[in-house]
N, C-alpha and C. Protein backbone atom coordinates (compact mmCIF):
# COMPACT_ATOMS: atom_id res chain seq x y z
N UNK A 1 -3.49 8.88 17.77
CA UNK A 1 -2.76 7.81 17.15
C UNK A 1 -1.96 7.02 18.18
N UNK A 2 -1.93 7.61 19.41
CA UNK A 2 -0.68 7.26 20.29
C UNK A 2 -1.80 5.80 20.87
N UNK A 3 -2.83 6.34 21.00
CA UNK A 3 -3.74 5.11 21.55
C UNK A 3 -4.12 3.37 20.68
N UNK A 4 -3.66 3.47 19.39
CA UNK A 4 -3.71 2.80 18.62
C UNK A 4 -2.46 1.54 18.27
N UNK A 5 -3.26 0.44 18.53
CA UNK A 5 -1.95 -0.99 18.76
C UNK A 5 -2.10 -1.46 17.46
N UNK A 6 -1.45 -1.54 16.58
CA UNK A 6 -1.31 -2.28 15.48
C UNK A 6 -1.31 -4.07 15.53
N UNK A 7 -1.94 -4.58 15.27
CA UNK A 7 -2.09 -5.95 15.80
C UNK A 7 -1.52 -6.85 14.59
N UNK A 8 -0.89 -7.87 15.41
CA UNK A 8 -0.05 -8.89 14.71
C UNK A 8 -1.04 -9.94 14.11
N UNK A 9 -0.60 -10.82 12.83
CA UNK A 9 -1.77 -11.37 11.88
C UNK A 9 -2.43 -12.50 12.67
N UNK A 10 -1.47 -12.83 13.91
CA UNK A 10 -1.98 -14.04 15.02
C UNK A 10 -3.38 -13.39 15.72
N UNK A 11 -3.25 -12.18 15.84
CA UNK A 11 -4.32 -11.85 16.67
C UNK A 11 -5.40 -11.42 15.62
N UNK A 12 -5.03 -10.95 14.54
CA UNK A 12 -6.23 -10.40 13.58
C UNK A 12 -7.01 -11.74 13.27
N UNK A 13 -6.55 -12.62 13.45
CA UNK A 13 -7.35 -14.38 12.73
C UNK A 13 -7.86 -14.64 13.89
N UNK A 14 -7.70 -14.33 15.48
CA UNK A 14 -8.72 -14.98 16.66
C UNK A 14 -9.67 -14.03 17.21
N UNK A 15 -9.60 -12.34 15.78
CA UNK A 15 -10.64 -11.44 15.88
C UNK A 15 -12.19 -12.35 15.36
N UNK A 16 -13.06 -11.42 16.72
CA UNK A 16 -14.58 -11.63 15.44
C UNK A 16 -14.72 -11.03 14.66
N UNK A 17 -15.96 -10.70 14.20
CA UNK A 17 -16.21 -9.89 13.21
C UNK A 17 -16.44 -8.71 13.68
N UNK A 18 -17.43 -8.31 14.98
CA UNK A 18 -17.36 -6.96 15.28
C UNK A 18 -16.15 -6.77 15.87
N UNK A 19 -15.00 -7.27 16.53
CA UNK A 19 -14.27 -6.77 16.75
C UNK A 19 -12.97 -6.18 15.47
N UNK A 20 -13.52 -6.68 14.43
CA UNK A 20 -12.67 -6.41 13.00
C UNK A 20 -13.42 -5.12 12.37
N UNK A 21 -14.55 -5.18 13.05
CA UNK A 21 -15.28 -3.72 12.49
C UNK A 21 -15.05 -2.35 13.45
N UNK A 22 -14.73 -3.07 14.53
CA UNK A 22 -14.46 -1.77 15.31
C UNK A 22 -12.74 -1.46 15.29
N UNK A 23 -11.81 -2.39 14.64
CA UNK A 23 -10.85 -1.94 14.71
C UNK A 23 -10.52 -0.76 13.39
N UNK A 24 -11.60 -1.57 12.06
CA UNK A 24 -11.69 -0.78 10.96
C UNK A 24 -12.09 0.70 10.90
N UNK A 25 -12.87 1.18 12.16
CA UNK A 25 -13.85 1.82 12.63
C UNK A 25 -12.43 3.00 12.96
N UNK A 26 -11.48 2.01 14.37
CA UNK A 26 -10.29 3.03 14.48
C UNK A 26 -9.28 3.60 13.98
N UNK A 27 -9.07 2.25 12.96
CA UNK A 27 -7.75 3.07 11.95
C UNK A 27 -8.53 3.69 10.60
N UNK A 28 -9.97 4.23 10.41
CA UNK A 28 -10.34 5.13 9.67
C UNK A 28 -9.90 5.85 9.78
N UNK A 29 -10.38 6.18 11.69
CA UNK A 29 -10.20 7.89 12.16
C UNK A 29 -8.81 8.25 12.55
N UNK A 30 -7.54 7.32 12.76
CA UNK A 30 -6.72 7.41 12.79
C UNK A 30 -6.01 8.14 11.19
N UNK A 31 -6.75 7.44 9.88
CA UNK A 31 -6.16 7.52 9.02
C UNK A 31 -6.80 9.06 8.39
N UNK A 32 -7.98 9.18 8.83
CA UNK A 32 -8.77 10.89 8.52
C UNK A 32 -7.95 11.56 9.07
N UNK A 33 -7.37 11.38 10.34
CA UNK A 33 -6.70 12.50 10.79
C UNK A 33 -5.06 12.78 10.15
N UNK A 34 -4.58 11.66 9.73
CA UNK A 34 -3.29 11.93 9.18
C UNK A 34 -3.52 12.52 7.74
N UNK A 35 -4.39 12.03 6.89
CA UNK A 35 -4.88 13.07 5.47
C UNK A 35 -5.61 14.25 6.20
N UNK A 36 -5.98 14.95 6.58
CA UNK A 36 -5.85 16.24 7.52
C UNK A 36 -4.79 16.67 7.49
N UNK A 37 -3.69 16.22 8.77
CA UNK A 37 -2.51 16.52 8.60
C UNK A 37 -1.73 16.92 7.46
N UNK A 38 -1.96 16.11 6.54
CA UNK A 38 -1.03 15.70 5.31
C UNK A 38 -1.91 17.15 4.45
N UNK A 39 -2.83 17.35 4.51
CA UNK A 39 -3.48 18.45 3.51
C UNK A 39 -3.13 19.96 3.82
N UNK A 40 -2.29 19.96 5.13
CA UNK A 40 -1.86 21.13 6.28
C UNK A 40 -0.91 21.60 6.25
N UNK A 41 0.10 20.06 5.69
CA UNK A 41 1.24 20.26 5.80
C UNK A 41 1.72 19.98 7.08
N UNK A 42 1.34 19.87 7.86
CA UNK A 42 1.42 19.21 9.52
C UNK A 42 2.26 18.05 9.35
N UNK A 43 1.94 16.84 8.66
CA UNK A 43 2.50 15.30 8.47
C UNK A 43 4.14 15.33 7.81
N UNK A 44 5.17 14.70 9.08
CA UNK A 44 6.21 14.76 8.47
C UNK A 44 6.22 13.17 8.20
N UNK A 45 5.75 12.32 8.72
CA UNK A 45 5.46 10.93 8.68
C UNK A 45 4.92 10.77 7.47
N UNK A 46 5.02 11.15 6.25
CA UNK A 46 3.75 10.95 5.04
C UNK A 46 3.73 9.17 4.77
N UNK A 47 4.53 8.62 5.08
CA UNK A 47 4.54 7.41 4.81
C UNK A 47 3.51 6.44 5.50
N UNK A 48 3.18 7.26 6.47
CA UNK A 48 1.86 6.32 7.49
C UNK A 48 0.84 6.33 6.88
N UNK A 49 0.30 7.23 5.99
CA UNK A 49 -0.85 7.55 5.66
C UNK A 49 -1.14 6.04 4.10
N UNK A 50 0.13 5.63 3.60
CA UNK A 50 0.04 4.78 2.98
C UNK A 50 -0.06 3.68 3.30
N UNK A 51 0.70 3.28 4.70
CA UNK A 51 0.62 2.16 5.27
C UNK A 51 -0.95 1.97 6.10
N UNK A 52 -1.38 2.94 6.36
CA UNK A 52 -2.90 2.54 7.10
C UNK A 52 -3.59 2.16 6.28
N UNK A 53 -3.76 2.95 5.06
CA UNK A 53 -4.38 2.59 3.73
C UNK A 53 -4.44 0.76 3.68
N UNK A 54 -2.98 0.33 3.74
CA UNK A 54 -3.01 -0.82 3.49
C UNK A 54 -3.39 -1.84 4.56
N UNK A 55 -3.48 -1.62 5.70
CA UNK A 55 -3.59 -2.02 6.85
C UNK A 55 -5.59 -2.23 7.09
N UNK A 56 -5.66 -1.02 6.35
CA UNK A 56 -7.55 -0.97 6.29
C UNK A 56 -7.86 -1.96 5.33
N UNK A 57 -7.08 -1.73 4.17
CA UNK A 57 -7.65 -3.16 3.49
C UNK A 57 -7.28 -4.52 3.40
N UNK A 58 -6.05 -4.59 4.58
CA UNK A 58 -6.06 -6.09 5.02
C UNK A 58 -7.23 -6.73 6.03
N UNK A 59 -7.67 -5.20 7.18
CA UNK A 59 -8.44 -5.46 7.83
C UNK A 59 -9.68 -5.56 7.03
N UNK A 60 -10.09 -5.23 5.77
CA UNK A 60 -11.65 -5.62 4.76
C UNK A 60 -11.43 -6.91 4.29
N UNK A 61 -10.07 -7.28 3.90
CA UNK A 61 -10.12 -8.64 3.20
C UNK A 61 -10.02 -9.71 4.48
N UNK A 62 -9.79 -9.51 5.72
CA UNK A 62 -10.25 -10.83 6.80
C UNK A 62 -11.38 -10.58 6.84
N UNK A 63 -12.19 -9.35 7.13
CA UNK A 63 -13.78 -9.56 7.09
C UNK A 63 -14.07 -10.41 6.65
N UNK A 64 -14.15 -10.20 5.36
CA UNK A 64 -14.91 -10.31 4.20
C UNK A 64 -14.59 -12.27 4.11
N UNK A 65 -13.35 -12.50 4.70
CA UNK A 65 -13.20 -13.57 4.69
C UNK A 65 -13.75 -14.80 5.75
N UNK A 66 -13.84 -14.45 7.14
CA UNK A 66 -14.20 -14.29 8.00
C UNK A 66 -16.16 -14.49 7.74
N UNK A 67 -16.44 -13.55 7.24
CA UNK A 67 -17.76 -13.60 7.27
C UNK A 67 -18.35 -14.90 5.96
N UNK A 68 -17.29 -14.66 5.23
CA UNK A 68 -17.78 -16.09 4.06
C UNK A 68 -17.88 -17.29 4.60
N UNK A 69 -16.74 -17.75 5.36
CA UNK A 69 -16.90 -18.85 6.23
C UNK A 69 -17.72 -19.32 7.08
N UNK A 70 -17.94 -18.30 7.62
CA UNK A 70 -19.37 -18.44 8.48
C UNK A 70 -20.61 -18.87 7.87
């Protein structure tokens, strides 16, 4: 998780598309590993696991937006 930059909405809009798929790609496995955690009891952060959630589906709705335009 430590390797992972959360990117500001300036930079998510001058993403392409594979680069919006490979970021989707990282905060999956970022977000598998914190529901892991969280199923362990490991996660004192439980609040991240909601915010990636939402973060994954801002990153589906520029896709998706992104690719319509095109």
């Amino acid at each position: 998780m430590k390797d992972l930059k959360v990117k500001s909405k300036d930079q998510l809009l001058k993403m392409s598309v594979l680069e919006i798929r490979e970021e989707i790609k990282g905060v999956e496995k970022v977000l598998f590993s914190l529901r892991m955690k969280l199923s362990l009891g490991e996660l004192k952060q439980t609040h991240l696991v909601k915010w990636f959630k939402k973060y994954v589906a801002r990153l589906n709705t520029l896709l998706v937006a992104k690719i319509n335009n095109n």
